[in-house]
N, C-alpha and C. Protein backbone atom coordinates (compact mmCIF):
# COMPACT_ATOMS: atom_id res chain seq x y z
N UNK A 1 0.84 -1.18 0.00
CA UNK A 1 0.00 0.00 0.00
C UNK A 1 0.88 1.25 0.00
N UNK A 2 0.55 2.15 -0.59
CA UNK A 2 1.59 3.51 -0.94
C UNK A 2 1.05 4.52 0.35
N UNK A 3 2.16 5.01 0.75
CA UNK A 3 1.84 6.14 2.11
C UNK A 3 2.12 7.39 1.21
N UNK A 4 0.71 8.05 1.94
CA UNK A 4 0.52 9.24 1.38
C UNK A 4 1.79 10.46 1.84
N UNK A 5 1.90 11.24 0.99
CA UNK A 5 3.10 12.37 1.42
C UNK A 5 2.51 13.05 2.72
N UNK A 6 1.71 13.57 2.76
CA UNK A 6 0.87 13.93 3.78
C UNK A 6 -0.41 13.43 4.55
N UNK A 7 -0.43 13.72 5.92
CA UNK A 7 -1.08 13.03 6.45
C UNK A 7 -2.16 13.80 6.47
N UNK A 8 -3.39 12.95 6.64
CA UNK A 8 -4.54 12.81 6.06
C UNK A 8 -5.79 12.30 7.50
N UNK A 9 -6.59 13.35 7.78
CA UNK A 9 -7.48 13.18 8.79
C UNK A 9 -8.96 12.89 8.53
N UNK A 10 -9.76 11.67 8.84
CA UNK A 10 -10.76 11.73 8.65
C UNK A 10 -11.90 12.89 9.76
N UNK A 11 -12.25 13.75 9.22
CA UNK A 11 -12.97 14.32 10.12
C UNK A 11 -14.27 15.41 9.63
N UNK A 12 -14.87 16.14 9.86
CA UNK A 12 -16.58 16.49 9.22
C UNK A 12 -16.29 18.38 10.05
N UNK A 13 -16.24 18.51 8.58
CA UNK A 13 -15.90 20.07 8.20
C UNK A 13 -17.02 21.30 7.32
N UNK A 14 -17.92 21.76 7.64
CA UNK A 14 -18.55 22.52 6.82
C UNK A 14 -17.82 23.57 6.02
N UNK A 15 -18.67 22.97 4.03
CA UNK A 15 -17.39 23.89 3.42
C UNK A 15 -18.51 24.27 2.39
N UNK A 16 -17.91 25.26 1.62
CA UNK A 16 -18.98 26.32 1.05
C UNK A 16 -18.22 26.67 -0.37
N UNK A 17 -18.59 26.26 -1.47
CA UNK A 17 -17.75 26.11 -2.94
C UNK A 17 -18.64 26.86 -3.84
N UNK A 18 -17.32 27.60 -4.84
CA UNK A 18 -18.33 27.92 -6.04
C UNK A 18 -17.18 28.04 -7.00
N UNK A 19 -17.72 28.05 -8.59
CA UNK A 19 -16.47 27.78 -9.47
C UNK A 19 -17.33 27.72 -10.76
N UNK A 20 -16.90 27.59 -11.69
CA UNK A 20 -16.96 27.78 -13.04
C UNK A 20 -18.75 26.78 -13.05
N UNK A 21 -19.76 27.98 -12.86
CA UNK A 21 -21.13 27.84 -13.11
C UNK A 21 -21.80 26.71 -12.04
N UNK A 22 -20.60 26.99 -11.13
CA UNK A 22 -21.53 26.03 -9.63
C UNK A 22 -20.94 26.55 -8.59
N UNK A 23 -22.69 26.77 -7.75
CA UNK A 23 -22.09 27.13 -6.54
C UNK A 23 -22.98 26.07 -5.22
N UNK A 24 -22.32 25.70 -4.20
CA UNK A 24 -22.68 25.14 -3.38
C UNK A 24 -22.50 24.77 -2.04
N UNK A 25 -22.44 23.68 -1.27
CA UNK A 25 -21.68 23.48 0.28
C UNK A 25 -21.89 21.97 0.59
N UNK A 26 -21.15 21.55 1.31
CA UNK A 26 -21.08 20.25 1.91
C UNK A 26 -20.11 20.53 2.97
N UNK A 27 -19.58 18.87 3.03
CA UNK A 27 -18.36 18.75 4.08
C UNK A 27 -17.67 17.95 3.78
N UNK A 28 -16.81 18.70 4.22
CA UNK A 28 -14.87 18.05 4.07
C UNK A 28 -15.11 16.40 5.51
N UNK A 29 -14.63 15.46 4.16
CA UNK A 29 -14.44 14.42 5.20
C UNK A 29 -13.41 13.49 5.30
N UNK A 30 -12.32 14.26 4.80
CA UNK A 30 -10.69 14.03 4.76
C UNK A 30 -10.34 15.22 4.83
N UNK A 31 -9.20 15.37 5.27
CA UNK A 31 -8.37 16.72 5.14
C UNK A 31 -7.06 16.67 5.50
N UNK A 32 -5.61 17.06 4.62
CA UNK A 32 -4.69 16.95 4.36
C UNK A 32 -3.85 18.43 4.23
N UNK A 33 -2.33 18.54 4.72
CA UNK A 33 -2.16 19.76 3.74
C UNK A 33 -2.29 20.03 2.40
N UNK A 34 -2.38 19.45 1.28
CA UNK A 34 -2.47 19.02 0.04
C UNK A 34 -3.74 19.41 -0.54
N UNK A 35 -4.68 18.98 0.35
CA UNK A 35 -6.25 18.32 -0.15
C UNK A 35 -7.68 17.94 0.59
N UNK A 36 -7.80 17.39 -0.15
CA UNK A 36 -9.28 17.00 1.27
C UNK A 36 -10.37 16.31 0.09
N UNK A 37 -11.34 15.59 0.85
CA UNK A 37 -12.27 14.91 0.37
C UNK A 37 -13.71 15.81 0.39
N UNK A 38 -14.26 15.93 -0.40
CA UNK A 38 -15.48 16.79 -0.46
C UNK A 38 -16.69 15.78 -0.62
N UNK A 39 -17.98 15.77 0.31
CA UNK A 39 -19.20 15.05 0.13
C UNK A 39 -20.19 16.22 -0.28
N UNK A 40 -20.73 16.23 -0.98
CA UNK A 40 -21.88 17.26 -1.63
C UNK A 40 -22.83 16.48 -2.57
N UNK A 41 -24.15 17.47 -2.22
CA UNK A 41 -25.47 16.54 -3.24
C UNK A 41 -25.31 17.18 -4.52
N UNK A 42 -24.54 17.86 -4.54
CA UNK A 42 -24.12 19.07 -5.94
C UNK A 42 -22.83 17.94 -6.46
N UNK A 43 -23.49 17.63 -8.00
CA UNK A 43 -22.38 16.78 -8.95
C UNK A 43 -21.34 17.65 -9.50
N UNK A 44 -20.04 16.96 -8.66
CA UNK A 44 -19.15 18.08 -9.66
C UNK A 44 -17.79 17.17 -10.20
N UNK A 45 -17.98 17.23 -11.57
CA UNK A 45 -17.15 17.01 -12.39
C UNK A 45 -15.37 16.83 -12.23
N UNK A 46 -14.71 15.63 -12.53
CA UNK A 46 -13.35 15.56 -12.41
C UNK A 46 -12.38 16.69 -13.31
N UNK A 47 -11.43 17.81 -12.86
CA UNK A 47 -11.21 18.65 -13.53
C UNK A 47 -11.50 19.83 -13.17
N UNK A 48 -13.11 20.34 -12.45
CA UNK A 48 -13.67 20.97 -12.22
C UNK A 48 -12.82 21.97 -11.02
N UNK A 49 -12.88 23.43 -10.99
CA UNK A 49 -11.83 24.41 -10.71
C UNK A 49 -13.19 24.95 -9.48
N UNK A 50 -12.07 24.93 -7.74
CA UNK A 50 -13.11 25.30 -7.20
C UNK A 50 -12.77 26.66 -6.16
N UNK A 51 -13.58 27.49 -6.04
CA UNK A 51 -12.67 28.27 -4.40
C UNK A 51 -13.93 27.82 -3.15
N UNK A 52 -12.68 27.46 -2.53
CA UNK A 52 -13.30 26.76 -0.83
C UNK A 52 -13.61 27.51 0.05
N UNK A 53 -14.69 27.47 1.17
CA UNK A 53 -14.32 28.27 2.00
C UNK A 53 -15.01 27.43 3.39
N UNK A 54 -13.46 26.87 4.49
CA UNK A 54 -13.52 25.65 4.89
C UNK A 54 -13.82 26.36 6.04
N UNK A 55 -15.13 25.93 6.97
CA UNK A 55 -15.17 26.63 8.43
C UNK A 55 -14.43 25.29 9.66
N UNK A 56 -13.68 26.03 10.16
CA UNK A 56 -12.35 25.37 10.91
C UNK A 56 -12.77 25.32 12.34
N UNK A 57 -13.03 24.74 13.22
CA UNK A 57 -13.76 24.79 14.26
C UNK A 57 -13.26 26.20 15.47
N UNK A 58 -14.02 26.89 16.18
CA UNK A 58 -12.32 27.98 16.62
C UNK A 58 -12.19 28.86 16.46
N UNK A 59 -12.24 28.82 14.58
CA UNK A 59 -11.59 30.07 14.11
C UNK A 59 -12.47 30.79 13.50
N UNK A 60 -12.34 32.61 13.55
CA UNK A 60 -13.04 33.25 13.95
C UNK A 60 -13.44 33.56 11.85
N UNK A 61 -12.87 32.82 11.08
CA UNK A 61 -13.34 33.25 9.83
C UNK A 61 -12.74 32.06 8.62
N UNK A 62 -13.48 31.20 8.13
CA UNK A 62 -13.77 30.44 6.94
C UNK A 62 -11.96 30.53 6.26
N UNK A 63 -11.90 29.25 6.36
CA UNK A 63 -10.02 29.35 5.74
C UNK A 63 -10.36 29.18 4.01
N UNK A 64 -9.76 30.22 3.42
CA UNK A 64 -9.84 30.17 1.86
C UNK A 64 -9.01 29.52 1.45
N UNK A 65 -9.67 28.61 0.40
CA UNK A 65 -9.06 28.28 -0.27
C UNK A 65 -9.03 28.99 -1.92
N UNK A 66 -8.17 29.51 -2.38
CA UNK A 66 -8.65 30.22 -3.69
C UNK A 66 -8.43 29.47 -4.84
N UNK A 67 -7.55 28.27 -4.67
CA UNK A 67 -8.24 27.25 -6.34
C UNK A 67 -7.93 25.94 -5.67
N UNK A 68 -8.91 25.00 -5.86
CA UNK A 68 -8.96 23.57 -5.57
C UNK A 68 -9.41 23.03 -6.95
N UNK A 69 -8.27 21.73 -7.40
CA UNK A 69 -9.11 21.18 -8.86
C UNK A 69 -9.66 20.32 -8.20
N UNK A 70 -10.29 19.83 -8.94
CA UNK A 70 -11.18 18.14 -8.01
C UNK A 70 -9.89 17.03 -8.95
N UNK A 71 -9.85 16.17 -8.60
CA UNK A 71 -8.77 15.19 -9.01
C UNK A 71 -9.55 13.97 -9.26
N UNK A 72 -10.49 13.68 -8.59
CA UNK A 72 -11.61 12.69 -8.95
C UNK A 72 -12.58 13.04 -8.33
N UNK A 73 -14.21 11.85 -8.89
CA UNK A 73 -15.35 12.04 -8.56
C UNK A 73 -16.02 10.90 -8.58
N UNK A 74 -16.50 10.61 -7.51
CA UNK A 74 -17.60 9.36 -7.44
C UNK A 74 -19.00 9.10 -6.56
N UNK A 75 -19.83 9.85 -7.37
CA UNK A 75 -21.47 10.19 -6.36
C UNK A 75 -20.93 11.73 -6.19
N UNK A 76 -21.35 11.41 -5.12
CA UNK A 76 -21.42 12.40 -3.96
C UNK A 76 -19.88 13.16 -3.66
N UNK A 77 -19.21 12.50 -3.69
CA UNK A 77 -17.90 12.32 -3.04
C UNK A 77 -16.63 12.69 -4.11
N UNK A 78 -15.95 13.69 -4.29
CA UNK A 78 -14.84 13.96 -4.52
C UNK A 78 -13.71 14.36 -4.50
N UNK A 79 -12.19 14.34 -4.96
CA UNK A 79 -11.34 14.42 -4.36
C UNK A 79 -10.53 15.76 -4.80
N UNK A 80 -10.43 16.55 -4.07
CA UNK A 80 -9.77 18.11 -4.34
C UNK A 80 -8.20 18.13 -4.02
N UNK A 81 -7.39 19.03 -4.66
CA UNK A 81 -5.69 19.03 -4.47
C UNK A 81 -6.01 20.29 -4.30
N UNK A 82 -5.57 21.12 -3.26
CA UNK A 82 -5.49 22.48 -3.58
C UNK A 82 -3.90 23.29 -4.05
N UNK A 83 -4.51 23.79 -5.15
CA UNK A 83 -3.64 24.56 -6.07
C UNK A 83 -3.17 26.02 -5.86
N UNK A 84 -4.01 26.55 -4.88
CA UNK A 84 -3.39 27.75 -4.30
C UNK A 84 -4.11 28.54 -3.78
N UNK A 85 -3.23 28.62 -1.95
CA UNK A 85 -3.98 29.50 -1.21
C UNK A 85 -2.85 30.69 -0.67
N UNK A 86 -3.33 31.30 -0.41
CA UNK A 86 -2.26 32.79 0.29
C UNK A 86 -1.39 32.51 1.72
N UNK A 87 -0.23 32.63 1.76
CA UNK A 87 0.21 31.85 2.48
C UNK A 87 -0.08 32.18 3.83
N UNK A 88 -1.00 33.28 4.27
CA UNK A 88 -1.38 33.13 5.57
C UNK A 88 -2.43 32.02 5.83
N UNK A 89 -3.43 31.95 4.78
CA UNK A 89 -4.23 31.22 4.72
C UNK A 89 -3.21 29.16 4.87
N UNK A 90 -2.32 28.93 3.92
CA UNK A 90 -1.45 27.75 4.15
C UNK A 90 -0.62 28.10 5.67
N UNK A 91 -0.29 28.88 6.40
CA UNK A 91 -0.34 29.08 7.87
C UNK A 91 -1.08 28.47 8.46
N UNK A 92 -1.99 29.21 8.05
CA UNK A 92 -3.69 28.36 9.01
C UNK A 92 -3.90 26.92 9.21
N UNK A 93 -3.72 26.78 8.07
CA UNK A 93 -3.92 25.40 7.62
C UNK A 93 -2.75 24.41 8.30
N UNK A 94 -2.06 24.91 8.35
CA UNK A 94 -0.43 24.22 8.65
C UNK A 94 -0.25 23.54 10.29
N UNK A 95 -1.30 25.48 10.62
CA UNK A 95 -1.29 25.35 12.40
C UNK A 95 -2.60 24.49 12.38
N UNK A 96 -3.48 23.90 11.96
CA UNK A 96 -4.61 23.58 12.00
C UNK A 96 -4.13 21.96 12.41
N UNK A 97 -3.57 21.85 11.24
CA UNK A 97 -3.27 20.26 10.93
C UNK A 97 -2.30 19.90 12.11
N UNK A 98 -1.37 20.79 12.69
CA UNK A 98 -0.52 20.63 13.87
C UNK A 98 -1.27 19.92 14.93
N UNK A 99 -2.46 21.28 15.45
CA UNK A 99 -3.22 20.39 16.44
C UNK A 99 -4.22 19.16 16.04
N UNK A 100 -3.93 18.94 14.83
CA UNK A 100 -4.76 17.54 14.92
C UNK A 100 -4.05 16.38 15.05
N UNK A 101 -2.82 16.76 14.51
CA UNK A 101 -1.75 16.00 14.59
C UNK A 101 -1.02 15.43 15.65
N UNK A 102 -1.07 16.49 16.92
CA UNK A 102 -0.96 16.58 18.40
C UNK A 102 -2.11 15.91 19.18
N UNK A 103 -3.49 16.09 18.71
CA UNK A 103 -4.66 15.26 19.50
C UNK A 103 -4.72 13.83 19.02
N UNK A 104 -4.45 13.50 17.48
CA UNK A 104 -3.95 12.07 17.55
C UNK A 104 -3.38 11.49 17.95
N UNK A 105 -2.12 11.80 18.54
CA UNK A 105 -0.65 11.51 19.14
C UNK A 105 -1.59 10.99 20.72
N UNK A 106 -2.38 12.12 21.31
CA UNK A 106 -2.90 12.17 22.36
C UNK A 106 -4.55 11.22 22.11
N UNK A 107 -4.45 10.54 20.98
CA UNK A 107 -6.03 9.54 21.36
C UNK A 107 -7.26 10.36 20.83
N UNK A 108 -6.81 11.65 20.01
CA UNK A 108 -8.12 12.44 20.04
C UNK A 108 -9.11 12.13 18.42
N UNK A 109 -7.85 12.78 17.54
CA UNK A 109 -8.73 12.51 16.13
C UNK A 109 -7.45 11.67 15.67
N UNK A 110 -8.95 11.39 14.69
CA UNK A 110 -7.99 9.56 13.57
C UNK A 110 -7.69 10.19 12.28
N UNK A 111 -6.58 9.60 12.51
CA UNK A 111 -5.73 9.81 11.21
C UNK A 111 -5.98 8.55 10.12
N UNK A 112 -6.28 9.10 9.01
CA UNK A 112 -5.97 7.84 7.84
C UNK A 112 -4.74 8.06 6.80
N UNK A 113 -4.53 7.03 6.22
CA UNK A 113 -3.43 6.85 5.47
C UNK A 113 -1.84 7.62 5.23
């Protein structure tokens, strides 16, 4: 089995998308520095160019993401790389993933792959 470059948290994130003639929301139910898994009743296409806006539990304002491609799609469920956020915003994200990274260590949230 191939280990991912980055580690990868299963966990349930309200996120709020819009992009080339779709706009919508679901939740993040992976999340990576890299990426994340998106569940939505809104079909969106492999390829498809998105800006995120991920509410982080805490924090006092929605972490942007300003381009996510989707990398795959199946149902409901697809898989986003993000392609570029502002690096305060990859800060956020960085310190985000720290403490999850720290509450796993400590028994809290599960890590996959």
């Amino acid at each position: 089995m191939e280990k991912r470059e980055f580690a990868r948290f299963s966990i349930e994130l309200p996120v709020s998308f819009s992009g080339n003639r779709i706009t919508g929301g679901g939740m993040i139910s992976g999340l990576s520095l890299r990426g994340c898994t998106l569940v939505s009743d809104d079909l969106i296409q492999t390829g498809t160019t998105l800006t995120l806006h991920i509410e982080l539990p805490g924090q006092y304002a929605p972490l942007k993401v300003e381009l996510a491609e989707v990398r795959w799609a199946n149902g409901r469920d697809c898989g986003l790389e993000f392609a570029r956020l502002r690096l305060e915003e990859k800060e956020r994200l960085q310190r985000f993933m720290s403490a999850l990274t720290r509450k796993a260590k400590g028994g809290g949230a599960k890590q996959t792959g």
